[in-house]
N, C-alpha and C. Protein backbone atom coordinates (compact mmCIF):
# COMPACT_ATOMS: atom_id res chain seq x y z
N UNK A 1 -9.22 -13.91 20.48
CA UNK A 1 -8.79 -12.85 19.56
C UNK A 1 -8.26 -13.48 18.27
N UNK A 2 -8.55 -12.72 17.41
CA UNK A 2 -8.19 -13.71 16.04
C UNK A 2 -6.64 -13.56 15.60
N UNK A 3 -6.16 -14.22 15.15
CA UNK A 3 -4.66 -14.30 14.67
C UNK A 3 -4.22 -13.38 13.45
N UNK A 4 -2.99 -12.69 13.45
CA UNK A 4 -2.83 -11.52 12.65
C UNK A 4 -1.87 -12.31 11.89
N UNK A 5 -2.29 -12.11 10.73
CA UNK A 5 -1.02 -12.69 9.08
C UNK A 5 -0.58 -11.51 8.83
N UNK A 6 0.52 -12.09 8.50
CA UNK A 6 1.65 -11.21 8.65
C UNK A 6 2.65 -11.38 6.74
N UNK A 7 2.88 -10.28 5.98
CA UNK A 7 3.45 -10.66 5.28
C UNK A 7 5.02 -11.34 5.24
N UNK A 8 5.35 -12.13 4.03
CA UNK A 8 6.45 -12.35 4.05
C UNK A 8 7.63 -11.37 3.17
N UNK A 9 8.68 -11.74 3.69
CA UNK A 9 10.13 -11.21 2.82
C UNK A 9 9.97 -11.09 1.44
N UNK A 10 9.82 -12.26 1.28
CA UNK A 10 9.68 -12.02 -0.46
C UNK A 10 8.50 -11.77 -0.88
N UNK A 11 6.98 -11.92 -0.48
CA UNK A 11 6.16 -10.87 -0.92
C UNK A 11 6.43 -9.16 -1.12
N UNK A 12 7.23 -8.73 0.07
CA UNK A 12 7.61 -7.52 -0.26
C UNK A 12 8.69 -7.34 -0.92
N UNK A 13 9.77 -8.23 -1.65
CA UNK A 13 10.71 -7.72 -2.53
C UNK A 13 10.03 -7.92 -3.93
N UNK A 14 8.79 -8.80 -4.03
CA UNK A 14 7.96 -9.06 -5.09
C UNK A 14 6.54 -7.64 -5.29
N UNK A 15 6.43 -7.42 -4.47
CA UNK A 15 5.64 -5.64 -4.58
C UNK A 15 6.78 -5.02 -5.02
N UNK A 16 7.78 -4.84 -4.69
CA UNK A 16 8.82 -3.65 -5.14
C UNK A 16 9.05 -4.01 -6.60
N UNK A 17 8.97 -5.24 -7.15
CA UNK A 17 9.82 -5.76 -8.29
C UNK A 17 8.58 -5.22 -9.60
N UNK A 18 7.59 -5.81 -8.93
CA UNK A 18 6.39 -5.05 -9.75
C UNK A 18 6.37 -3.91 -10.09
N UNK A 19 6.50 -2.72 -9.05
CA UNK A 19 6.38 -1.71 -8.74
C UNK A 19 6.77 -1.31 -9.85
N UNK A 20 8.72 -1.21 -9.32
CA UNK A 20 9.52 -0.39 -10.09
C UNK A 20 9.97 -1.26 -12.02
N UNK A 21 8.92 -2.10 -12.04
CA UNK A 21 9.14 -2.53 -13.35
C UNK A 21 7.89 -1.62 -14.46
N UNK A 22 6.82 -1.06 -13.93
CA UNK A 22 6.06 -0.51 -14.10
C UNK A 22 6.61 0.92 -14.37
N UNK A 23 7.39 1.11 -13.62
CA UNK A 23 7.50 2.62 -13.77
C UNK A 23 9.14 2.77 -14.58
N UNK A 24 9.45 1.27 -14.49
CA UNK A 24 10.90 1.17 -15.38
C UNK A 24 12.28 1.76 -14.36
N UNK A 25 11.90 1.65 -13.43
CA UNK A 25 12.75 1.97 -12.23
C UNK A 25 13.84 0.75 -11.91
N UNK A 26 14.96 0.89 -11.48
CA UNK A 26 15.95 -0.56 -11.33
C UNK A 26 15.63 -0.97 -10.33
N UNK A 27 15.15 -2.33 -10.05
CA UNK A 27 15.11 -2.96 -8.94
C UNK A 27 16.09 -3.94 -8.10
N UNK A 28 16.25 -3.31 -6.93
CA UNK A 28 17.76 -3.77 -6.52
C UNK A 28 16.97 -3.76 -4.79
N UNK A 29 17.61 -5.15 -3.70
CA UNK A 29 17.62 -5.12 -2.29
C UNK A 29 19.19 -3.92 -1.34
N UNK A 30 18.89 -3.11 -1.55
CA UNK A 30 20.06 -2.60 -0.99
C UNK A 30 20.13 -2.47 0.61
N UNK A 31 19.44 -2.92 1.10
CA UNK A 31 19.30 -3.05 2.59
C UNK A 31 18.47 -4.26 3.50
N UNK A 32 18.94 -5.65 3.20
CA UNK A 32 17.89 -6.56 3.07
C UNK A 32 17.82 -6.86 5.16
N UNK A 33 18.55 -6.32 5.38
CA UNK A 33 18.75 -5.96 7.18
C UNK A 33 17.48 -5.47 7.88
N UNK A 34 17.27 -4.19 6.69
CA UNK A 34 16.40 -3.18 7.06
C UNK A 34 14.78 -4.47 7.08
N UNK A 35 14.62 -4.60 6.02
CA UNK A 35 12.94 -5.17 5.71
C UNK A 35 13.02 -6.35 6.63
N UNK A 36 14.12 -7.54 6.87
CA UNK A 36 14.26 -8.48 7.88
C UNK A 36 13.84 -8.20 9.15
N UNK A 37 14.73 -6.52 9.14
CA UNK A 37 14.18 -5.86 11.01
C UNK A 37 12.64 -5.85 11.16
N UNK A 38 12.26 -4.94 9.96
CA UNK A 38 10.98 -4.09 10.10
C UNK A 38 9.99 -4.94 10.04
N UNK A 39 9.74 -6.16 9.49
CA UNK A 39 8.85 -7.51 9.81
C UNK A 39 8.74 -8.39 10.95
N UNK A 40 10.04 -8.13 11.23
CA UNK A 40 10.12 -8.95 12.99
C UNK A 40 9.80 -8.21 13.67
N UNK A 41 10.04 -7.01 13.88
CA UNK A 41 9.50 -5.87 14.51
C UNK A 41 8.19 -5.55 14.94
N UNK A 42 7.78 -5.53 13.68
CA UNK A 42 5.90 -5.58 13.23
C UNK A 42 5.08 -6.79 14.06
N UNK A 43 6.27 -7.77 13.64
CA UNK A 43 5.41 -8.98 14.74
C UNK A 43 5.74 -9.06 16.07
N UNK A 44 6.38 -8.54 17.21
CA UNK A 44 6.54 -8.25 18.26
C UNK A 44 6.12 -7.22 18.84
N UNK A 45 5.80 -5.78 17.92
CA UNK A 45 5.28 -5.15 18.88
C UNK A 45 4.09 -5.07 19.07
N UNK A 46 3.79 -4.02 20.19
CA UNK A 46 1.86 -3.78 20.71
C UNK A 46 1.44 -5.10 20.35
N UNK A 47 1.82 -5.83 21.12
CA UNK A 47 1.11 -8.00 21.17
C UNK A 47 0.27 -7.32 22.35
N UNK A 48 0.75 -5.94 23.39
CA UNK A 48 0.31 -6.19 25.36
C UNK A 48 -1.10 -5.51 24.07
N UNK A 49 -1.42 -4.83 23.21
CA UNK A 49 -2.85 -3.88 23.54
C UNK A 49 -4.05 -5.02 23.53
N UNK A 50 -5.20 -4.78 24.22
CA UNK A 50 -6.47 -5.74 24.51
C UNK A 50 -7.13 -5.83 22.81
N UNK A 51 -7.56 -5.06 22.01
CA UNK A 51 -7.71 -5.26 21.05
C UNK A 51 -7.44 -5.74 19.98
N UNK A 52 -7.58 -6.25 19.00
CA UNK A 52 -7.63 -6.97 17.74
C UNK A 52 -7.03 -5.33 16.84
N UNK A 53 -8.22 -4.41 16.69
CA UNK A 53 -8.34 -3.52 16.05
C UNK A 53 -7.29 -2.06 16.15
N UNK A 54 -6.64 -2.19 17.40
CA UNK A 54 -5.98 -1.51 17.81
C UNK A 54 -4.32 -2.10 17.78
N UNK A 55 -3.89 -3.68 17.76
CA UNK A 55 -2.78 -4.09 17.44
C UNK A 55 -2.72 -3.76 16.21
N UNK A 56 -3.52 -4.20 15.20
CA UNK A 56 -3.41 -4.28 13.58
C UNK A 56 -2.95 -2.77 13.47
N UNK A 57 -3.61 -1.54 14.19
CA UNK A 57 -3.78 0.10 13.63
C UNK A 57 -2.08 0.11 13.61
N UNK A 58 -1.95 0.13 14.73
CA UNK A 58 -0.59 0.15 15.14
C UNK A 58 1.22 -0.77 14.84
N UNK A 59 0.73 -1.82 14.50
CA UNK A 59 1.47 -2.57 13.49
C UNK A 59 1.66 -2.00 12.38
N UNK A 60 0.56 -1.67 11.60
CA UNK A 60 0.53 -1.03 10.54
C UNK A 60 1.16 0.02 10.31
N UNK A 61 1.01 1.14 10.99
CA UNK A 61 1.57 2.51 11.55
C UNK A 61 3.29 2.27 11.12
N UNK A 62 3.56 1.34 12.59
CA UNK A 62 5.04 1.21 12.40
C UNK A 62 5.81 0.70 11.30
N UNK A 63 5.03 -0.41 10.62
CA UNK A 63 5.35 -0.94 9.09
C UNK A 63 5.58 0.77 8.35
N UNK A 64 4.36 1.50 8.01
CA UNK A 64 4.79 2.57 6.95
C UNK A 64 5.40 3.38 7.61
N UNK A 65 5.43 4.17 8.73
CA UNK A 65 6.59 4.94 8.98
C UNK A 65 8.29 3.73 8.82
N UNK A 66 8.51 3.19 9.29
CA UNK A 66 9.24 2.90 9.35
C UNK A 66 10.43 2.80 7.68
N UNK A 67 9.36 1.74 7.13
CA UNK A 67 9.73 1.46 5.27
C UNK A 67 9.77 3.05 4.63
N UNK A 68 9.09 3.73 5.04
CA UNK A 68 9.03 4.93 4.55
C UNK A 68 10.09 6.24 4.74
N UNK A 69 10.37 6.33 6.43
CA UNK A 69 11.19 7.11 6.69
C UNK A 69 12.89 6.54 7.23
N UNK A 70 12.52 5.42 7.60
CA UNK A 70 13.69 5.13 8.51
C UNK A 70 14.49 3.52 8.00
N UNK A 71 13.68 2.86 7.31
CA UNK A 71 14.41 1.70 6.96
C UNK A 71 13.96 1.70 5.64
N UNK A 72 14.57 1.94 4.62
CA UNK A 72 14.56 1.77 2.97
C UNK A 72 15.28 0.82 3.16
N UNK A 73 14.72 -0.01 1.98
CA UNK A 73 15.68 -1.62 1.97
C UNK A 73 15.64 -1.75 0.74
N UNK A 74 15.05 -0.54 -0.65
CA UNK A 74 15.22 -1.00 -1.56
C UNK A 74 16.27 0.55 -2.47
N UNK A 75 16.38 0.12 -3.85
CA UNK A 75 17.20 1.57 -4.12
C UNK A 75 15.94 2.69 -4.51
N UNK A 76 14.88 1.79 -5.04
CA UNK A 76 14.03 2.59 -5.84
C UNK A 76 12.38 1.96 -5.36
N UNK A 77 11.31 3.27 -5.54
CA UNK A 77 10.14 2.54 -4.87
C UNK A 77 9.70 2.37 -3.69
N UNK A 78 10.74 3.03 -2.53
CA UNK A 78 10.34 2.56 -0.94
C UNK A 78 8.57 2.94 -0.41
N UNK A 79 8.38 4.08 -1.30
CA UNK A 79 6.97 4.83 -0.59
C UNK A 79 6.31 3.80 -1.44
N UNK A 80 6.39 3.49 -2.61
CA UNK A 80 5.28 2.56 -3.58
C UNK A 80 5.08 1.56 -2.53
N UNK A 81 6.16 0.69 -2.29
CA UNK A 81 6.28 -0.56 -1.87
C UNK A 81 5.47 -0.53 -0.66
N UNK A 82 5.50 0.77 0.31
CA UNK A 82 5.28 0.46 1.64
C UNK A 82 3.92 0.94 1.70
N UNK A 83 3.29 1.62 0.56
CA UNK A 83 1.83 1.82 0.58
C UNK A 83 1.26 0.23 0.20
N UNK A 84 1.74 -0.28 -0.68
CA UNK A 84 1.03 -1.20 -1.17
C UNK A 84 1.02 -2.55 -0.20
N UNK A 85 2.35 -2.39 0.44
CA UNK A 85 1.91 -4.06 1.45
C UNK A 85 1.24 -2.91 2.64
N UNK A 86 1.25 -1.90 2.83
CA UNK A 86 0.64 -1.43 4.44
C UNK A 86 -0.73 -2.21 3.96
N UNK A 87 -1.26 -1.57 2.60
CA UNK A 87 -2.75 -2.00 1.92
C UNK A 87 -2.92 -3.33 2.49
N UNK A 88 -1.96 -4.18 1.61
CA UNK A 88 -2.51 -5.52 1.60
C UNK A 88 -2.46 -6.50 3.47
N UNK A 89 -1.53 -5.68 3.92
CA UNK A 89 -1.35 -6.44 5.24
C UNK A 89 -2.99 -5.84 6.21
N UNK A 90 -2.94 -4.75 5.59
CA UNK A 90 -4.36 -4.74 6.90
C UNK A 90 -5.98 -5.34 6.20
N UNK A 91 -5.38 -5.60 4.80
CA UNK A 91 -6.76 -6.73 3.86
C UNK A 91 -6.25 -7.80 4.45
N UNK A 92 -5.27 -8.19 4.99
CA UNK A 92 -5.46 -9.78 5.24
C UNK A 92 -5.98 -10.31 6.45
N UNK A 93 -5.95 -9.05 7.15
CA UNK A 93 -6.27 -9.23 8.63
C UNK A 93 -8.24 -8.38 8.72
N UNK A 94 -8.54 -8.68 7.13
CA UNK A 94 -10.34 -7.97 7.56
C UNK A 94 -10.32 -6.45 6.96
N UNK A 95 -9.33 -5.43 7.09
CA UNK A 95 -9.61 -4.15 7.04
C UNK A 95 -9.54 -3.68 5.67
N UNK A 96 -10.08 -2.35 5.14
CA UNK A 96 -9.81 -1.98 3.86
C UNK A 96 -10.00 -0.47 4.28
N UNK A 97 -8.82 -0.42 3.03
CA UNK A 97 -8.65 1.15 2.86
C UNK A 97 -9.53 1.80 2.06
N UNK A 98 -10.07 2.86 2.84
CA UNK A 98 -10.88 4.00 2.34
C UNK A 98 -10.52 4.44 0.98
N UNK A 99 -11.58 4.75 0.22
CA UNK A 99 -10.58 5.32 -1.35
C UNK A 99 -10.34 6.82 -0.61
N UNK A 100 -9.65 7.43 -1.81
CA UNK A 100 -9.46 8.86 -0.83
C UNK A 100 -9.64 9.61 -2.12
N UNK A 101 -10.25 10.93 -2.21
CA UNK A 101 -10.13 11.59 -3.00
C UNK A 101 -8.62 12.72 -3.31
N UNK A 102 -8.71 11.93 -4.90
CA UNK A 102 -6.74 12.80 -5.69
C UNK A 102 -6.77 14.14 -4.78
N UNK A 103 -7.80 14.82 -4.92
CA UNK A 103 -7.17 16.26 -4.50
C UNK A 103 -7.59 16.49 -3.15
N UNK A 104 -7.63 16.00 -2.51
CA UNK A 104 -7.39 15.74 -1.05
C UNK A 104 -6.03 15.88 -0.86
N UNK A 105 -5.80 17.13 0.64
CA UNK A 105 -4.26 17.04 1.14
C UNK A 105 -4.03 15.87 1.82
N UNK A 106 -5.32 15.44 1.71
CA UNK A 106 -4.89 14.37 2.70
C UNK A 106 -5.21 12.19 2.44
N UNK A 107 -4.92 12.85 1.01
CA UNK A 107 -4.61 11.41 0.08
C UNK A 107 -3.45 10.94 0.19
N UNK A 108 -3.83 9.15 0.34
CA UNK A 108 -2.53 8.12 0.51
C UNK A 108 -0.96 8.37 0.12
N UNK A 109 -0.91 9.40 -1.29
CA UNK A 109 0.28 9.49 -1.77
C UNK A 109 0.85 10.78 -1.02
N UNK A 110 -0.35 12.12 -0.67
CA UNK A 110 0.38 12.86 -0.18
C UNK A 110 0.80 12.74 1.38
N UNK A 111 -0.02 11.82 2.13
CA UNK A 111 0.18 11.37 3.53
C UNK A 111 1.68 11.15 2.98
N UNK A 112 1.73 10.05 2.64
CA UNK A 112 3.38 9.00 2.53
C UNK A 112 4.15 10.19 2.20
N UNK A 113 4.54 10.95 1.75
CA UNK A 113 5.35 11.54 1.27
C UNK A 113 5.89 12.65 2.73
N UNK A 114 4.82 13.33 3.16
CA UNK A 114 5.10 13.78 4.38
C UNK A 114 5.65 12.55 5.63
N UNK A 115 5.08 11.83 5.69
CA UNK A 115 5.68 10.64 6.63
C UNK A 115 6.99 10.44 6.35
N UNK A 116 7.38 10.21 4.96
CA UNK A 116 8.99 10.08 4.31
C UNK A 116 9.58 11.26 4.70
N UNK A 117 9.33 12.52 4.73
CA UNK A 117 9.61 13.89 5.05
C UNK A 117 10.33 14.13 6.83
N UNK A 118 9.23 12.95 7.60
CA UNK A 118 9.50 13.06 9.06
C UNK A 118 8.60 14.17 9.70
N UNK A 119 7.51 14.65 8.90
CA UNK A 119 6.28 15.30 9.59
C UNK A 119 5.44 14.51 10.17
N UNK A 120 5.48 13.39 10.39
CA UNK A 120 4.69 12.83 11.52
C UNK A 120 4.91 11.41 12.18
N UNK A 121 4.02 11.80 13.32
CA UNK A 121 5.02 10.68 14.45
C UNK A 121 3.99 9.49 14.16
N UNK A 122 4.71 8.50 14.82
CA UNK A 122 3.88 7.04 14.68
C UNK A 122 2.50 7.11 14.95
N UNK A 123 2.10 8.17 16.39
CA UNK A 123 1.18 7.83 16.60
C UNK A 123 0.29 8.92 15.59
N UNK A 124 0.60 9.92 15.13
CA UNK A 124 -0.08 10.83 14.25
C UNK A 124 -0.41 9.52 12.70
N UNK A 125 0.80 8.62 12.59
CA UNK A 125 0.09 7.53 11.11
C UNK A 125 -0.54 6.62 11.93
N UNK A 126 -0.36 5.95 12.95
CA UNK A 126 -1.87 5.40 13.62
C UNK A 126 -3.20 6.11 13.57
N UNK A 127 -3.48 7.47 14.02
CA UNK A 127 -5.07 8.06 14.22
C UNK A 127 -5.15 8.11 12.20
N UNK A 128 -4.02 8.66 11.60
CA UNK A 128 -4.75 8.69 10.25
C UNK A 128 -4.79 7.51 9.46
N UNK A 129 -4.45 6.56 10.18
CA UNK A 129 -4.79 4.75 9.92
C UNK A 129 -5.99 4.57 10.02
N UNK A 130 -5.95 4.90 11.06
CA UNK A 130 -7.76 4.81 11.81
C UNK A 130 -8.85 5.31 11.39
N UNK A 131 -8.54 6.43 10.78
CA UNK A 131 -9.78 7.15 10.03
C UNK A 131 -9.81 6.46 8.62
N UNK A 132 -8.71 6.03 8.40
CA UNK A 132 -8.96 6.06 6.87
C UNK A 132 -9.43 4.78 6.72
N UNK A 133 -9.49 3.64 7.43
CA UNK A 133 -9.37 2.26 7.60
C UNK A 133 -10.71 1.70 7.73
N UNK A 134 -11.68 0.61 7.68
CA UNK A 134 -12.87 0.22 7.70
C UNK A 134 -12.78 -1.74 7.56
N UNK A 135 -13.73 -1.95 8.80
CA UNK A 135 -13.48 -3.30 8.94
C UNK A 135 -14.74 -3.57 7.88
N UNK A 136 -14.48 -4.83 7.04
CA UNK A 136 -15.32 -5.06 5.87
C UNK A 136 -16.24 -6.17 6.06
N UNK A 137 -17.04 -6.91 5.51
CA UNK A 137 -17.50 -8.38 5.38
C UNK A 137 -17.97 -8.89 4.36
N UNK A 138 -17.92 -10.39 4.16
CA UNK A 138 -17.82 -10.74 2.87
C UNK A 138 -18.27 -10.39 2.25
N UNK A 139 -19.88 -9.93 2.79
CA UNK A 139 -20.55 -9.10 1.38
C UNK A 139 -20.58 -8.38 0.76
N UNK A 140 -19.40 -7.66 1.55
CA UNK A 140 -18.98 -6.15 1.06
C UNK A 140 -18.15 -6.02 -0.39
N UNK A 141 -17.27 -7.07 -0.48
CA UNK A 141 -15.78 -7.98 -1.26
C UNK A 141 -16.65 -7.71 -2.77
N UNK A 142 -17.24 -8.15 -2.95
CA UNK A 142 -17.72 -8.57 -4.84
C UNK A 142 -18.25 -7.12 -5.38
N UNK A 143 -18.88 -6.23 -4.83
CA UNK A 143 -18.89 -4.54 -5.29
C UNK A 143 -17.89 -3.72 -5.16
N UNK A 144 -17.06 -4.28 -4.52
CA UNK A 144 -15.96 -3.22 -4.38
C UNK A 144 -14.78 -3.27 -5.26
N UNK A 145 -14.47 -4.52 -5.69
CA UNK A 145 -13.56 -5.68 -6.55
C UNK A 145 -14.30 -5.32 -7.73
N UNK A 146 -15.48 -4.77 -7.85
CA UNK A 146 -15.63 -5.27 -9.46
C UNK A 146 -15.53 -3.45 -9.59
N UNK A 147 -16.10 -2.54 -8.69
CA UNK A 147 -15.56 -1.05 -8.70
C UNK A 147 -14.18 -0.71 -9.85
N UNK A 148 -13.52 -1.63 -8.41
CA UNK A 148 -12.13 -1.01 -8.37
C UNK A 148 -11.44 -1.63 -10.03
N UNK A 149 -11.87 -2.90 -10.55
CA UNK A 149 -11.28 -3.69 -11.49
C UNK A 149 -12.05 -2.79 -12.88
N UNK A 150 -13.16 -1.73 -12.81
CA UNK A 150 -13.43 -1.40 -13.77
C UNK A 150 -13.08 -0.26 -14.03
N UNK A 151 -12.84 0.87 -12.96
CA UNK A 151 -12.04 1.60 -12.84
C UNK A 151 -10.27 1.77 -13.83
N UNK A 152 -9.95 0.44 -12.81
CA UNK A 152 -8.60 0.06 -13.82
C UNK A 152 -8.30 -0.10 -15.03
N UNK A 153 -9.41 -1.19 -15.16
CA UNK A 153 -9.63 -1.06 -16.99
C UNK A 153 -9.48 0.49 -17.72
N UNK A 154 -10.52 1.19 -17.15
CA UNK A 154 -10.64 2.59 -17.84
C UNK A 154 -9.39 2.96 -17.64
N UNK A 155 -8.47 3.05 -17.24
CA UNK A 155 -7.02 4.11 -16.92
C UNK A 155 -6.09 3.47 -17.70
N UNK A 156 -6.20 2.19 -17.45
CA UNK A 156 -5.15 1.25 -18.45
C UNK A 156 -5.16 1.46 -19.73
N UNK A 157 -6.79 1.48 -20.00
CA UNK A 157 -6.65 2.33 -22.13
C UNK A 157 -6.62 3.36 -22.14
N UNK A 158 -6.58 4.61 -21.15
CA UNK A 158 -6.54 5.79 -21.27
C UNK A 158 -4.99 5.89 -21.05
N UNK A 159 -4.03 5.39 -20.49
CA UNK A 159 -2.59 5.30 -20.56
C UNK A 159 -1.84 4.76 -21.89
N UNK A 160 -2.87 3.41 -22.28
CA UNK A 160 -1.87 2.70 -23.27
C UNK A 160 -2.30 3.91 -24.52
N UNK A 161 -3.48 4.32 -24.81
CA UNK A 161 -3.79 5.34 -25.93
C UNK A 161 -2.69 6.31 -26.01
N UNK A 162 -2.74 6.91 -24.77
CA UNK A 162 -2.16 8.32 -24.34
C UNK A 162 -0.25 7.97 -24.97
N UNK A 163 0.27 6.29 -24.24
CA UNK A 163 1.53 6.01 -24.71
C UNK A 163 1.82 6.28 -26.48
N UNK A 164 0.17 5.20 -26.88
CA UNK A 164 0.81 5.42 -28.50
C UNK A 164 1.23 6.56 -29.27
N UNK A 165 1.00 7.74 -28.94
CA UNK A 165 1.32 8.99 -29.66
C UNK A 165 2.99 8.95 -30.05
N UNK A 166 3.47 8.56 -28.38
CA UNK A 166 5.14 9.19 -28.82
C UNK A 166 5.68 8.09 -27.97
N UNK A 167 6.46 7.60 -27.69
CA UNK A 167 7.10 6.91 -26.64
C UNK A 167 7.45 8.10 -25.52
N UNK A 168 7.84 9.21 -26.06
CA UNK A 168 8.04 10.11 -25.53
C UNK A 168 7.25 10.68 -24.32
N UNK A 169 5.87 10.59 -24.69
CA UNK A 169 5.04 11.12 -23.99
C UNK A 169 4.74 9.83 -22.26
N UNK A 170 5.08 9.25 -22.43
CA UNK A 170 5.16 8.17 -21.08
C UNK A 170 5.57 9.17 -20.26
N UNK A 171 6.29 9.94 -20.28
CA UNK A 171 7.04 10.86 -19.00
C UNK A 171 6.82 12.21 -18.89
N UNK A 172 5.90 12.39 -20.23
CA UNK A 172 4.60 13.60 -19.54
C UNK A 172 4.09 13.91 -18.18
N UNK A 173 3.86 14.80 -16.85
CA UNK A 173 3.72 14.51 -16.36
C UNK A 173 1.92 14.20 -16.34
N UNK A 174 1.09 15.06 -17.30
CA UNK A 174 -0.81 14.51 -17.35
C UNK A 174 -0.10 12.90 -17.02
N UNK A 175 0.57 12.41 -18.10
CA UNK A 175 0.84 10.96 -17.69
C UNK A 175 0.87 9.83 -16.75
N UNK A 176 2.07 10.73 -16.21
CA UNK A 176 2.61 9.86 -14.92
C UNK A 176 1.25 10.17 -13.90
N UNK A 177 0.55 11.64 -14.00
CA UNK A 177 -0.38 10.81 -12.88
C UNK A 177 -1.16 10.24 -13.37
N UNK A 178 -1.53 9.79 -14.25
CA UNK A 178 -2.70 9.05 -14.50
C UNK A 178 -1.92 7.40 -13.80
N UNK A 179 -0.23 7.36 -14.66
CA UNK A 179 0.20 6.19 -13.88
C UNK A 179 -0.06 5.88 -12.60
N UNK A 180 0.30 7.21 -11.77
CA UNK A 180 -0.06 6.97 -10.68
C UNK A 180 -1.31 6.52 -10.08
N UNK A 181 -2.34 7.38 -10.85
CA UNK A 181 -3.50 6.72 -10.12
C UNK A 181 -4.26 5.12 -10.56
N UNK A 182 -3.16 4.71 -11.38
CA UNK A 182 -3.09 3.30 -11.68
C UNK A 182 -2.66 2.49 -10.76
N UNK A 183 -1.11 2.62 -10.38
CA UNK A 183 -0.68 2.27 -8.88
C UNK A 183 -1.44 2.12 -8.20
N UNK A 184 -2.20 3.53 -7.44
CA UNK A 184 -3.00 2.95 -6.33
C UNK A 184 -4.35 2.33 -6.70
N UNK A 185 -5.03 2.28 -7.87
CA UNK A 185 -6.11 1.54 -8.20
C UNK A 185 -5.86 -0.03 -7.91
N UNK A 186 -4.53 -0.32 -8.74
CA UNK A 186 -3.58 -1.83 -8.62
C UNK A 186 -3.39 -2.07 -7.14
N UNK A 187 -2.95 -1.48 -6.34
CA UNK A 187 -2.77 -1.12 -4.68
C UNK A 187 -4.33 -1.57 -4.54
N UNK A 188 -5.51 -1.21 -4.71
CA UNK A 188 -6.86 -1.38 -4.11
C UNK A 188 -7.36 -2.59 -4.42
N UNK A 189 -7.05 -2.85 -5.78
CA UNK A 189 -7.01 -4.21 -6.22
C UNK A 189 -6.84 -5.20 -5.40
N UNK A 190 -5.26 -5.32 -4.88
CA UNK A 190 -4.57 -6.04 -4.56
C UNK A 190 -5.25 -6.55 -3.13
N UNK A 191 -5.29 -5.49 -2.38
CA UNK A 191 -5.52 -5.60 -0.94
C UNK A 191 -7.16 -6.30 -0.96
N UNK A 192 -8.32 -5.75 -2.07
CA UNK A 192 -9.42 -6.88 -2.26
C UNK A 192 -9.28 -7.75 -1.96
N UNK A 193 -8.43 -8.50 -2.98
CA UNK A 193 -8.04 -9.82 -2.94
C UNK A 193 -7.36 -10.33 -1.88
N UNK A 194 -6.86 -9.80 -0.96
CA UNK A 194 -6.43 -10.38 -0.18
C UNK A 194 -7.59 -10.45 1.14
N UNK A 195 -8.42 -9.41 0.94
CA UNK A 195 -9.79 -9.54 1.61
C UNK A 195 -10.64 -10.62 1.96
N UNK A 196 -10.41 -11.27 -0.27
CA UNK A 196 -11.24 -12.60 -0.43
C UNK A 196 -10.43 -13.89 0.32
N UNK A 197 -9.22 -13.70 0.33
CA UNK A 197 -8.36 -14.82 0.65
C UNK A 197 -8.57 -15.38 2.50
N UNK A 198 -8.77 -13.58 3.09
CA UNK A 198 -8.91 -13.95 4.02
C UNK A 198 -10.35 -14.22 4.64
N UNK A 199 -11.27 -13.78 3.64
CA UNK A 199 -12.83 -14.55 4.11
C UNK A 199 -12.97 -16.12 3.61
N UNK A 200 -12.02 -16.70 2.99
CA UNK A 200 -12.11 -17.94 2.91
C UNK A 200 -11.31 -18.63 3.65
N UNK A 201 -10.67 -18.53 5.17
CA UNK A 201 -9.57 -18.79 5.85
C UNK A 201 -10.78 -19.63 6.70
């Protein structure tokens, strides 16, 4: 069975730092107990299930419920933070996240937000892990990366344009989602690359 990488501590206080510098949010560890638990945690549990595909679902699961509803370790950013390493931790181990369509009830940002809410149980973010999730191969990596990186481009001048009018207008909300759907483009990005990192292991 192949070996599961696991992020570190300061990769995830370094997603948050990004995060909330982007959105101009203060970045502060206010619970550094919490993210210490929830990583040791992650690596101890479901080790007994027979599968590869079924430890990772479920690791995963408990990582975002957890960062999400029950252990915040930062002041600002907990749902950003815990979408973006859930992303990158199941790219390092092979898997990639499905894009999801914005107006979908049942897109990445509006999942997390109900999970933060306490509408659903671990095993309800495991099955919608599972659906949303897809084991990849290398050949898959260089169309999807250049997708997602051109994509970004387009939103990034459609934001910085949209900024020059007013300073003001940054906190529009047309704005902020477009920010947002920058986030998770940057989020899709990210976890690529960690795709490539791990087809060269």
């Amino acid at each position: 069975m192949p070996t599961i990488h696991y992020l570190k501590e300061e990769e995830v206080i370094f997603f948050n730092k990004k995060l909330v510098e982007f959105s101009r949010d203060p970045h502060s560890v206010i619970n550094p107990a919490n993210l210490s638990s929830n990583i040791e945690m992650m690596q101890l549990k479901y080790e007994h299930l027979p599968t590869f595909e079924e430890k990772m679902l479920w690791k995963a699961a408990f990582w975002l419920k957890n960062m999400v509803h029950s252990g915040h370790a930062f002041v600002e950013g907990n749902k950003r933070t815990a979408i973006l390493s859930t992303l990158v931790f199941l790219s390092m181990n092979g898997f990639f996240f499905r894009s999801q369509n914005p107006k979908s009830q049942n897109n990445i940002v509006t999942f997390v937000k109900a999970v933060a809410e306490g509408k659903h149980t671990l095993s309800s973010v495991k099955k919608w892990l599972s659906a949303s999730t897809m084991s990849v191969t290398e050949h898959d990596i260089d169309g999807i990366l250049s997708e997602a990186e051109a994509e970004m481009s387009k939103l990034k001048n459609l934001v910085r344009s949209r900024c020059s009018y007013s300073p003001k207008r940054r906190y529009e909300k047309p704005l902020r989602q477009l920010q947002l759907r920058l986030f998770l483009l940057d989020a899709r990005t990210s976890s690529i690359r960690a795709l490539q990192i791990f087809f060269k292991k």
